[in-house]
N, C-alpha and C. Protein backbone atom coordinates (compact mmCIF):
# COMPACT_ATOMS: atom_id res chain seq x y z
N UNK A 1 80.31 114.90 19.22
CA UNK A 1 79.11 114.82 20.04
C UNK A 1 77.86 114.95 19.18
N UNK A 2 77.94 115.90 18.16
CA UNK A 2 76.90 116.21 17.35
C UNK A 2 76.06 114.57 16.76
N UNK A 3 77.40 114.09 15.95
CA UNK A 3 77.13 112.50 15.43
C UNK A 3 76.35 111.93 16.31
N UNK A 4 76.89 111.63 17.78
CA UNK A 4 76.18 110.61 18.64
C UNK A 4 74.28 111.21 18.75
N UNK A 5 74.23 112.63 18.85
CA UNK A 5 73.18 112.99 19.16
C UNK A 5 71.54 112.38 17.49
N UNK A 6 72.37 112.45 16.79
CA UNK A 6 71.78 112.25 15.49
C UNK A 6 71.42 110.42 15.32
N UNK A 7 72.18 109.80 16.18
CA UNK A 7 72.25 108.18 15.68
C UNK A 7 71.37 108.23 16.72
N UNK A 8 70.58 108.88 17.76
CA UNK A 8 69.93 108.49 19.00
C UNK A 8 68.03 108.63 18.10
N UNK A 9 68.23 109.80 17.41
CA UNK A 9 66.88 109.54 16.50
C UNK A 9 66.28 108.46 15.77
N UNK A 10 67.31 107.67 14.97
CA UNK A 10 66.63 106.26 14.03
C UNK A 10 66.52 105.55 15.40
N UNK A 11 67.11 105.48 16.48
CA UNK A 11 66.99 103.93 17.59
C UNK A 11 65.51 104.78 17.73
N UNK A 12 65.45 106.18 18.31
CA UNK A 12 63.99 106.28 19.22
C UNK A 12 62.96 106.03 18.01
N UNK A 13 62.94 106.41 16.98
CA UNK A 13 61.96 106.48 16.15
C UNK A 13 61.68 104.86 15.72
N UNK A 14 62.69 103.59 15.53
CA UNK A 14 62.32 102.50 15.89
C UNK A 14 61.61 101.61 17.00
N UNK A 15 61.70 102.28 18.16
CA UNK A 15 61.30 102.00 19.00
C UNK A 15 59.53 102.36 19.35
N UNK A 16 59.74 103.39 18.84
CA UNK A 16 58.06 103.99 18.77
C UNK A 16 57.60 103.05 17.78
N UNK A 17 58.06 103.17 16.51
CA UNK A 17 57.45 101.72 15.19
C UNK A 17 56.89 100.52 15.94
N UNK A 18 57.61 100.43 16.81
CA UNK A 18 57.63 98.55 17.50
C UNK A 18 56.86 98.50 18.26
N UNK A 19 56.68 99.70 19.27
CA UNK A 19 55.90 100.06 20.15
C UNK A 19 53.97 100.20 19.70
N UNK A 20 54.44 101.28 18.91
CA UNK A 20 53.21 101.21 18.11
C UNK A 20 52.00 99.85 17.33
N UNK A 21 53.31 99.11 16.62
CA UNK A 21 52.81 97.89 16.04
C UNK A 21 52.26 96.90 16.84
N UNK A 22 53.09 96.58 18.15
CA UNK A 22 52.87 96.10 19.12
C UNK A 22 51.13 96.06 19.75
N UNK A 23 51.06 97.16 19.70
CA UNK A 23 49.98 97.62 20.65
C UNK A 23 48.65 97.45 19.27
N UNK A 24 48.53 97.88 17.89
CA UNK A 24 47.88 97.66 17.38
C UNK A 24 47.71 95.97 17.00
N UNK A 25 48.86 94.96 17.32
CA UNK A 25 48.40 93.90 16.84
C UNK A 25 47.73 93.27 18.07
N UNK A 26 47.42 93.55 18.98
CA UNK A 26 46.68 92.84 20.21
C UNK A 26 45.00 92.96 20.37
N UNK A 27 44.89 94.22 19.41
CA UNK A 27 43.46 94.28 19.11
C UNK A 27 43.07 94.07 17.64
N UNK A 28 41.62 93.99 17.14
CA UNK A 28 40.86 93.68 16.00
C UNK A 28 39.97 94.75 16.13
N UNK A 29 39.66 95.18 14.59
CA UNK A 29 38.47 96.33 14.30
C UNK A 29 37.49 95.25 14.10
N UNK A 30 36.26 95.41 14.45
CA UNK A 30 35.09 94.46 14.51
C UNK A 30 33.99 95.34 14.13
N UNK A 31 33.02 94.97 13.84
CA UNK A 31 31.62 95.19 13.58
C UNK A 31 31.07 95.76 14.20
N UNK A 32 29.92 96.62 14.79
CA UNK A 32 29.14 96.64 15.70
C UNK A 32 27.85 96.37 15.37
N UNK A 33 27.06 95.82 16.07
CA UNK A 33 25.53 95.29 15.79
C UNK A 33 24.63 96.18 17.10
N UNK A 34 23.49 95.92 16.88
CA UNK A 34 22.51 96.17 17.55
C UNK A 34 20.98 95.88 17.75
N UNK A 35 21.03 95.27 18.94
CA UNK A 35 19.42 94.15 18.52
C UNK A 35 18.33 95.00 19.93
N UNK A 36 17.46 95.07 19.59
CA UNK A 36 16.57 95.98 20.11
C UNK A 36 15.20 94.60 20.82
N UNK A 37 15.37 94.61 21.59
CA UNK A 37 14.25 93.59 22.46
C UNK A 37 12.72 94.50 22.69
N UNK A 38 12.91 95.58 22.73
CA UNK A 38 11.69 96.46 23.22
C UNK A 38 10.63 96.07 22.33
N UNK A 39 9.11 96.12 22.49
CA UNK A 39 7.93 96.49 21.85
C UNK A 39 7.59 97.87 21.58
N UNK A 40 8.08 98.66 22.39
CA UNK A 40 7.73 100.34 22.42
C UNK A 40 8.74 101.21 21.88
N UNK A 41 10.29 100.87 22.44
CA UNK A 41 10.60 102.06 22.27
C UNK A 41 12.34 101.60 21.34
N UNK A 42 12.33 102.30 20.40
CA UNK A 42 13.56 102.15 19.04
C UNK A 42 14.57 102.63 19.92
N UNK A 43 15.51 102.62 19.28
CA UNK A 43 16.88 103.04 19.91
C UNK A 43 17.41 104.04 18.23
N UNK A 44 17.58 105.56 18.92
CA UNK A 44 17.39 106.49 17.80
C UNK A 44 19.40 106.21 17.68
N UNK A 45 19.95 106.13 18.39
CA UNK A 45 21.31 106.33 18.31
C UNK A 45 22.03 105.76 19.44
N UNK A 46 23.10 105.02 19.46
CA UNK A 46 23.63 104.40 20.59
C UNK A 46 25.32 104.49 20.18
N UNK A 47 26.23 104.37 21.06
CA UNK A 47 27.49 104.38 20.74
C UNK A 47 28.53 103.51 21.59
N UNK A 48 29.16 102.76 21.45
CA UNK A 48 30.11 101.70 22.38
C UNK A 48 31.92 102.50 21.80
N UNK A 49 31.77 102.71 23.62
CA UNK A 49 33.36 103.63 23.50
C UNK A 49 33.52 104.12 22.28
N UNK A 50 33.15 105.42 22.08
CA UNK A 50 32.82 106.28 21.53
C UNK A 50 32.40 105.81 19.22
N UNK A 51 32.27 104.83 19.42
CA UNK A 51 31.78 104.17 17.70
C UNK A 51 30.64 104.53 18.09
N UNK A 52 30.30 104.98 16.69
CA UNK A 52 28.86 105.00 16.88
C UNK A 52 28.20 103.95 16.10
N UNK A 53 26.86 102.89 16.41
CA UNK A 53 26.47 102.51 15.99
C UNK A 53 24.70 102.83 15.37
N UNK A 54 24.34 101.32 14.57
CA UNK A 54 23.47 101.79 13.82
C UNK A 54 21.72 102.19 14.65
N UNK A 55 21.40 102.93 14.25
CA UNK A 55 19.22 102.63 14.70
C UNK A 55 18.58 101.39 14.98
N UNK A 56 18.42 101.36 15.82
CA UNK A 56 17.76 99.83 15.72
C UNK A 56 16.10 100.22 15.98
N UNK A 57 15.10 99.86 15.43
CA UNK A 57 14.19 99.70 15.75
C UNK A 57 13.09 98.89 16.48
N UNK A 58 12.47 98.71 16.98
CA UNK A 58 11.41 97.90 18.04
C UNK A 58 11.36 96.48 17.38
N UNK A 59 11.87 95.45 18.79
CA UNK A 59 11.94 94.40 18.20
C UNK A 59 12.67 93.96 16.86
N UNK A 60 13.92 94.86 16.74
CA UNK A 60 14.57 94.60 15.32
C UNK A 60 16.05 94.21 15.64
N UNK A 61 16.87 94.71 14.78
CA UNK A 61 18.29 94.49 14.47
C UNK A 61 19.15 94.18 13.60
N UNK A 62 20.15 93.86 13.97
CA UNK A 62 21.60 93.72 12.86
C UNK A 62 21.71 94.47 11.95
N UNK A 63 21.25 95.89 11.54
CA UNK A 63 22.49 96.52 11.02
C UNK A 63 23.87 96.55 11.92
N UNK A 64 24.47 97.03 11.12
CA UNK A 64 26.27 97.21 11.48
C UNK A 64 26.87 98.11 10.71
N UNK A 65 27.74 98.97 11.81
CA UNK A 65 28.57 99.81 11.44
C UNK A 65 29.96 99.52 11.53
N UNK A 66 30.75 99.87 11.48
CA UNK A 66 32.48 98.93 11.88
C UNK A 66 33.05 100.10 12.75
N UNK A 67 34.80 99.42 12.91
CA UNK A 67 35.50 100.23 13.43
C UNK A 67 35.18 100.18 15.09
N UNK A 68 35.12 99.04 15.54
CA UNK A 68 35.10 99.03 17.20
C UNK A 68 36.33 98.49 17.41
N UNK A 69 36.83 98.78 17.95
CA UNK A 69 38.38 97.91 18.19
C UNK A 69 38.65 96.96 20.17
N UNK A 70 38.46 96.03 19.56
CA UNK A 70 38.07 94.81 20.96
C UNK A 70 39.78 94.50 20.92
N UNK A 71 39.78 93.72 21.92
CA UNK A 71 41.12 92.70 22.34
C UNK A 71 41.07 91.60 21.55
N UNK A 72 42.32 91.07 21.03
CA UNK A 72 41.51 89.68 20.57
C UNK A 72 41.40 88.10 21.67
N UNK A 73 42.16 88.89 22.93
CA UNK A 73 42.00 87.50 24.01
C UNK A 73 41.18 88.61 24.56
N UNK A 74 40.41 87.67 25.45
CA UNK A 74 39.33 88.09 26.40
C UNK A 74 40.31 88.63 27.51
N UNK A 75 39.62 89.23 28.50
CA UNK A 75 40.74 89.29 29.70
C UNK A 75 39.44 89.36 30.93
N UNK A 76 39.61 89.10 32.09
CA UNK A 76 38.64 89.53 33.16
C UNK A 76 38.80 90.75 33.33
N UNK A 77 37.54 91.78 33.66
CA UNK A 77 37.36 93.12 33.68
C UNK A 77 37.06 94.02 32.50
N UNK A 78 37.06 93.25 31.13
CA UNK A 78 36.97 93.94 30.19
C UNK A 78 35.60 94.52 30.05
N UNK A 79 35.37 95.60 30.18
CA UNK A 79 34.05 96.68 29.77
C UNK A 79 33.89 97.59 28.77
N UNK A 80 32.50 98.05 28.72
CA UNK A 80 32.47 98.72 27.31
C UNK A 80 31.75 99.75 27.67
N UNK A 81 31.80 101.12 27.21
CA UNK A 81 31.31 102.32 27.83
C UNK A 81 29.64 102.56 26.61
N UNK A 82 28.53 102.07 26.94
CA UNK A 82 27.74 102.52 25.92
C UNK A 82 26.69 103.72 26.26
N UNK A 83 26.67 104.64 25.33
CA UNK A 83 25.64 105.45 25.61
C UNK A 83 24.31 105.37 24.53
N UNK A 84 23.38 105.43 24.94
CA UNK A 84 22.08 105.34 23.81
C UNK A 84 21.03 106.53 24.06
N UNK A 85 20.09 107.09 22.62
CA UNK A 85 18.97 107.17 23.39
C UNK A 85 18.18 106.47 22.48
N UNK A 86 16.86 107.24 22.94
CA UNK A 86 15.41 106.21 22.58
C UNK A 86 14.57 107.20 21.86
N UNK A 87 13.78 106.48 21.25
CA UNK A 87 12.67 107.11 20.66
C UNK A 87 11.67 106.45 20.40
N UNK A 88 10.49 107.31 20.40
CA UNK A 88 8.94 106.01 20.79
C UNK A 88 8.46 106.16 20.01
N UNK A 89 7.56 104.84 19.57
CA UNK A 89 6.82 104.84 18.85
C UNK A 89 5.18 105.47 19.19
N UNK A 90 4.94 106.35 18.16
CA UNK A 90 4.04 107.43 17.85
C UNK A 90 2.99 107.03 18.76
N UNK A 91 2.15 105.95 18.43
CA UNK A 91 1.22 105.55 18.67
C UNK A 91 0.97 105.57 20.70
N UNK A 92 2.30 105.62 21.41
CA UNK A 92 2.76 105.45 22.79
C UNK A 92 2.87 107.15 23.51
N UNK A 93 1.79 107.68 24.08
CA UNK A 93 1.23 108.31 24.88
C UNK A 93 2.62 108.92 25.70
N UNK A 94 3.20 108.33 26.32
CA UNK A 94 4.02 108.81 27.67
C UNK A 94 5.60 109.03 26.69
N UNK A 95 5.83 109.95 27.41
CA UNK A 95 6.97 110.75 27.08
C UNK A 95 8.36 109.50 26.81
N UNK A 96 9.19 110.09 26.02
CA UNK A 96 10.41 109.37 25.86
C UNK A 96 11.36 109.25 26.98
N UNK A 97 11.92 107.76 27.45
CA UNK A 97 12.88 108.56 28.21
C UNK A 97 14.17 109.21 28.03
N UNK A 98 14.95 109.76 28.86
CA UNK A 98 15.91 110.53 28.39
C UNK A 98 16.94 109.65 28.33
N UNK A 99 18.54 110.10 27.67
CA UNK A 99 19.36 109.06 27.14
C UNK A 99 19.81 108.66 28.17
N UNK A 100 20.93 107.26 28.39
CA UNK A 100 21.40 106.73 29.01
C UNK A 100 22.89 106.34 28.76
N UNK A 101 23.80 106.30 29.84
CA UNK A 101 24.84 105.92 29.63
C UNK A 101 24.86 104.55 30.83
N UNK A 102 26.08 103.80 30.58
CA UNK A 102 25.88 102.20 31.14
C UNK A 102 27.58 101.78 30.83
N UNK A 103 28.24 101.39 31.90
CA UNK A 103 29.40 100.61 31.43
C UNK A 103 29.05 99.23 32.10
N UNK A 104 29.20 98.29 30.53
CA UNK A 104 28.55 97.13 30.55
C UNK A 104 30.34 96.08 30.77
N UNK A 105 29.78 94.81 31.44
CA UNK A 105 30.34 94.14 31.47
C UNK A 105 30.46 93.20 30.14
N UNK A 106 31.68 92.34 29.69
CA UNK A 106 31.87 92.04 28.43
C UNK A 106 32.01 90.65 28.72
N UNK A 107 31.42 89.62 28.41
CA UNK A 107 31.12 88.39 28.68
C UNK A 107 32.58 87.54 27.87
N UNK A 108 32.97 86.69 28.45
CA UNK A 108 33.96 85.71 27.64
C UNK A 108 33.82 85.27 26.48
N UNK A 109 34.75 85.68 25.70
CA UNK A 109 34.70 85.35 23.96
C UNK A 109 35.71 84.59 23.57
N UNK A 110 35.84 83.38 23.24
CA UNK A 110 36.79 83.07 22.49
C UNK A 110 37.27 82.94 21.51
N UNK A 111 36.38 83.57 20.40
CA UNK A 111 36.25 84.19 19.20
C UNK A 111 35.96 85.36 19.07
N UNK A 112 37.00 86.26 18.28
CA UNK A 112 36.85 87.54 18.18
C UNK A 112 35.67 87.82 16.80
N UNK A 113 34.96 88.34 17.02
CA UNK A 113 33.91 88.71 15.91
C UNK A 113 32.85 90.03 16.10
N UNK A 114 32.20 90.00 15.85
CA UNK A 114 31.36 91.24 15.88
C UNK A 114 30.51 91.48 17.58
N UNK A 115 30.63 93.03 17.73
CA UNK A 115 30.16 93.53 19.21
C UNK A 115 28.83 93.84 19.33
N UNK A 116 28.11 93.02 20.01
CA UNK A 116 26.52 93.22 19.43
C UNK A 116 25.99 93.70 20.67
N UNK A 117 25.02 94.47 20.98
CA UNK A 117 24.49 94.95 21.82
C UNK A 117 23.28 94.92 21.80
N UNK A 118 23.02 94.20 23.21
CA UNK A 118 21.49 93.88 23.19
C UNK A 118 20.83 94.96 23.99
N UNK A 119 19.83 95.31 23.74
CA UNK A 119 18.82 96.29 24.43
C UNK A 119 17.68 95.32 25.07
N UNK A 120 16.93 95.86 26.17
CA UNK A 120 16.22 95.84 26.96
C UNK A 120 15.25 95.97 27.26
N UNK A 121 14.09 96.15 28.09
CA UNK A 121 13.45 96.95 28.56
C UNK A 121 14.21 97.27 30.24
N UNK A 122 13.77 98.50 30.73
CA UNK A 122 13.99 99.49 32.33
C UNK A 122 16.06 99.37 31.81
N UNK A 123 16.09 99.90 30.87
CA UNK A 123 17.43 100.54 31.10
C UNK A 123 18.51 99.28 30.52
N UNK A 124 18.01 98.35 30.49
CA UNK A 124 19.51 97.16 30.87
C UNK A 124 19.90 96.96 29.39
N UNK A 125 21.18 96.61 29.54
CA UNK A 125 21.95 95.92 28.39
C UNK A 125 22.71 94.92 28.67
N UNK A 126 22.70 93.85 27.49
CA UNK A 126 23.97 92.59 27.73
C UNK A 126 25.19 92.54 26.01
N UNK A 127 26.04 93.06 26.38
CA UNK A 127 26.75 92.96 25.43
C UNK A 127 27.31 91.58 25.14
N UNK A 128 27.61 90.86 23.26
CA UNK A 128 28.01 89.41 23.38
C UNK A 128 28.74 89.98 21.95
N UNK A 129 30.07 89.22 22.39
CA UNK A 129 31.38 89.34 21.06
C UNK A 129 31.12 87.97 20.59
N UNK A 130 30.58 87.98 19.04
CA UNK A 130 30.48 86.18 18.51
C UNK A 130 31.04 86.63 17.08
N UNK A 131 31.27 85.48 16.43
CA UNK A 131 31.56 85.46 14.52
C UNK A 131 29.87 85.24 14.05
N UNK A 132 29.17 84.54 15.14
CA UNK A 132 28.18 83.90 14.39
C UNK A 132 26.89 84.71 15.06
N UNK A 133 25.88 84.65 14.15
CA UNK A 133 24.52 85.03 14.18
C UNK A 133 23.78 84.83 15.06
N UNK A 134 22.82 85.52 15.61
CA UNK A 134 22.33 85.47 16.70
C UNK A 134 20.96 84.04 16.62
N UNK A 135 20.80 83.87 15.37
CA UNK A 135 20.07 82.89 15.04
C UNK A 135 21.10 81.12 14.86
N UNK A 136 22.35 81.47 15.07
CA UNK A 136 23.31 80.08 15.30
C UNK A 136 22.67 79.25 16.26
N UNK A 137 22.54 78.18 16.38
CA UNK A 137 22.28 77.40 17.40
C UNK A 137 23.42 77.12 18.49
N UNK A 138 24.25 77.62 18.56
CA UNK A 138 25.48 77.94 19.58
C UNK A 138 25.63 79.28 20.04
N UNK A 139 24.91 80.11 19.60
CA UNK A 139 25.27 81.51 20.11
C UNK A 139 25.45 81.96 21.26
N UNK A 140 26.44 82.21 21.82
CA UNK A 140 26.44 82.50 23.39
C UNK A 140 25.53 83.54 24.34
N UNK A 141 24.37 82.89 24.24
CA UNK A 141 23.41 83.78 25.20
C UNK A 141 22.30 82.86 24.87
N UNK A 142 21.91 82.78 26.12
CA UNK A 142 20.87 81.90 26.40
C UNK A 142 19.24 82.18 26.09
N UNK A 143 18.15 81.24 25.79
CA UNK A 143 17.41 81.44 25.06
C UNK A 143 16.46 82.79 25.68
N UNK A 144 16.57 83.01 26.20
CA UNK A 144 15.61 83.90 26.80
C UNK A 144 15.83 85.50 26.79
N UNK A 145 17.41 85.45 26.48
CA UNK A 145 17.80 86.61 26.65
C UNK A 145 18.29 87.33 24.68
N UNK A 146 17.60 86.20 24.31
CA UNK A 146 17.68 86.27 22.33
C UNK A 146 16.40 86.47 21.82
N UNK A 147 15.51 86.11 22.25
CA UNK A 147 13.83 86.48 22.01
C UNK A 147 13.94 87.63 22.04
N UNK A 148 12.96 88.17 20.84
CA UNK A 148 11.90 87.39 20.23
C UNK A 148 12.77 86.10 19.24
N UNK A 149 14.07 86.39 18.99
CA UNK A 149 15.03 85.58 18.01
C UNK A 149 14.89 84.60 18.14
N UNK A 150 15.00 83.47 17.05
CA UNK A 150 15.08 81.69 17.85
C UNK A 150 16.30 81.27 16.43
N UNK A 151 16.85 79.99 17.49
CA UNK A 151 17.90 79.73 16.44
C UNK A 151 17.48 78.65 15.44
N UNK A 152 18.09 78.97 14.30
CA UNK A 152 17.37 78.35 13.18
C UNK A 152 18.56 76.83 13.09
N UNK A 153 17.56 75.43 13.05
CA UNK A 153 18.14 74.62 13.31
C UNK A 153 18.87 74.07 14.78
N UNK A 154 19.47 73.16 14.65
CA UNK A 154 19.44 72.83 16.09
C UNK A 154 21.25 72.66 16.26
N UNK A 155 21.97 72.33 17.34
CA UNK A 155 23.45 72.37 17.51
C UNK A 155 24.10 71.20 16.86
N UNK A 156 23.21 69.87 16.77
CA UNK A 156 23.40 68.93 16.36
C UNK A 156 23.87 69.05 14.58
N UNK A 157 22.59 69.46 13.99
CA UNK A 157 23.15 69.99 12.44
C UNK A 157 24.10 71.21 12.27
N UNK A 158 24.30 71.93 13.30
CA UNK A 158 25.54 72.76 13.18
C UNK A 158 26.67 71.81 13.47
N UNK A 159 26.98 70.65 14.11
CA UNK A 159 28.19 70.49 14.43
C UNK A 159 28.55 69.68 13.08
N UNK A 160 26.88 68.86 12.24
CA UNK A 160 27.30 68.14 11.38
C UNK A 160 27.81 68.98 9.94
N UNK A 161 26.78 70.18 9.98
CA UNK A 161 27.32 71.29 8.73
C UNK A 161 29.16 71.62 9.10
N UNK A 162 29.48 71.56 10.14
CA UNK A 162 30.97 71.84 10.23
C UNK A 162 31.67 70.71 10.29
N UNK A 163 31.41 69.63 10.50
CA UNK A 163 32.46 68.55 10.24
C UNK A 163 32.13 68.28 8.41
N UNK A 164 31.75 68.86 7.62
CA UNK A 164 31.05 68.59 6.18
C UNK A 164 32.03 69.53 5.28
N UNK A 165 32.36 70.70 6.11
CA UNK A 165 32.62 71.79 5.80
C UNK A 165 32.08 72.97 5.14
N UNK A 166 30.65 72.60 5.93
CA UNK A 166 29.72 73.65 5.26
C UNK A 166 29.01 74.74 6.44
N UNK A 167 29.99 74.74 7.43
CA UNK A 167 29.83 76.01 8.44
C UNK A 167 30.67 75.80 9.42
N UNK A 168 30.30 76.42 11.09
CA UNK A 168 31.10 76.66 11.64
C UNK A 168 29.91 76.23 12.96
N UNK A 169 30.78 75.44 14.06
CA UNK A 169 30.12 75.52 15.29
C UNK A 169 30.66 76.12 16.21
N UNK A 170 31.85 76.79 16.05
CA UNK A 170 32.30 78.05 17.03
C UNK A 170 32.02 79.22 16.95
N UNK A 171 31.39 79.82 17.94
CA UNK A 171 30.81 80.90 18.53
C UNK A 171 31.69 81.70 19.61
């Protein structure tokens, strides 16, 4: 009886291996970014399910920190828990507001790449998973919601830089 009890350890401890591997190959560690739309007020610290990412300042962006771990298929319902706060610039009279938490909806990606988080003004965020730059002329988010940003070049010379093999028009 002893024997049988001992051969039951290598099966469970394989099974956890497989289990384990399993579950880590369905996701990707990605980037995190952060692009700040405000005129007034920086973003002193922000964090997406529990990563913390970088400072962004007024009207700024793209540093990156790593270690966010996304799906690599999209799925419907996928959300992201972000908390931020703020900090104002000096020159701005009225008090800071206090931090915020937000579980944001995660827009369809069909490329797994870096988790960028856009800031706002009155609270809002739009999170967008791309490989490519927010200045791509394919970037998935529409022009209004990328300003002050504009994309450099147009979709047309992106599709021709990628049939050349001198970039990429998937986003």
């Amino acid at each position: 009886m002893k024997k049988y009890k001992n051969a039951r350890l290598p099966i469970f401890l394989t099974i956890c291996i497989l289990v384990t591997t399993a579950c880590a190959d369905s996701t990707n560690s990605v980037s995190l970014r952060g692009y700040n739309h405000m005129k007034v007020l920086a973003i002193s610290e922000f964090t997406v399910n529990g990563a913390m990412g970088p400072n962004v300042d007024t009207e700024s962006g793209g540093g990156e920190t790593r270690c966010v771990r996304i799906p690599k298929q999209w799925r419907p319902g996928l959300k992201a828990k972000v908390l931020w706060s703020y900090d104002k610039n000096d020159d701005v009279e009225s008090p800071k507001p206090k931090s915020q938490t937000a579980e944001v909806d995660i827009p369809e990606y069909r490329f797994v790449g870096a988790l960028q988080v856009n800031f706002y003004d009155k609270h809002k965020i739009k999170i967008v998973i791309s490989p490519c730059s927010r200045r791509h002329p394919f970037y998935p988010m529409n022009p209004g919601d990328i300003a002050p940003w504009e994309p450099s070049g147009s979709k047309h010379e992106a599709r021709e830089a990628a049939q050349r093999g001198g970039g990429s028009a998937d986003c």
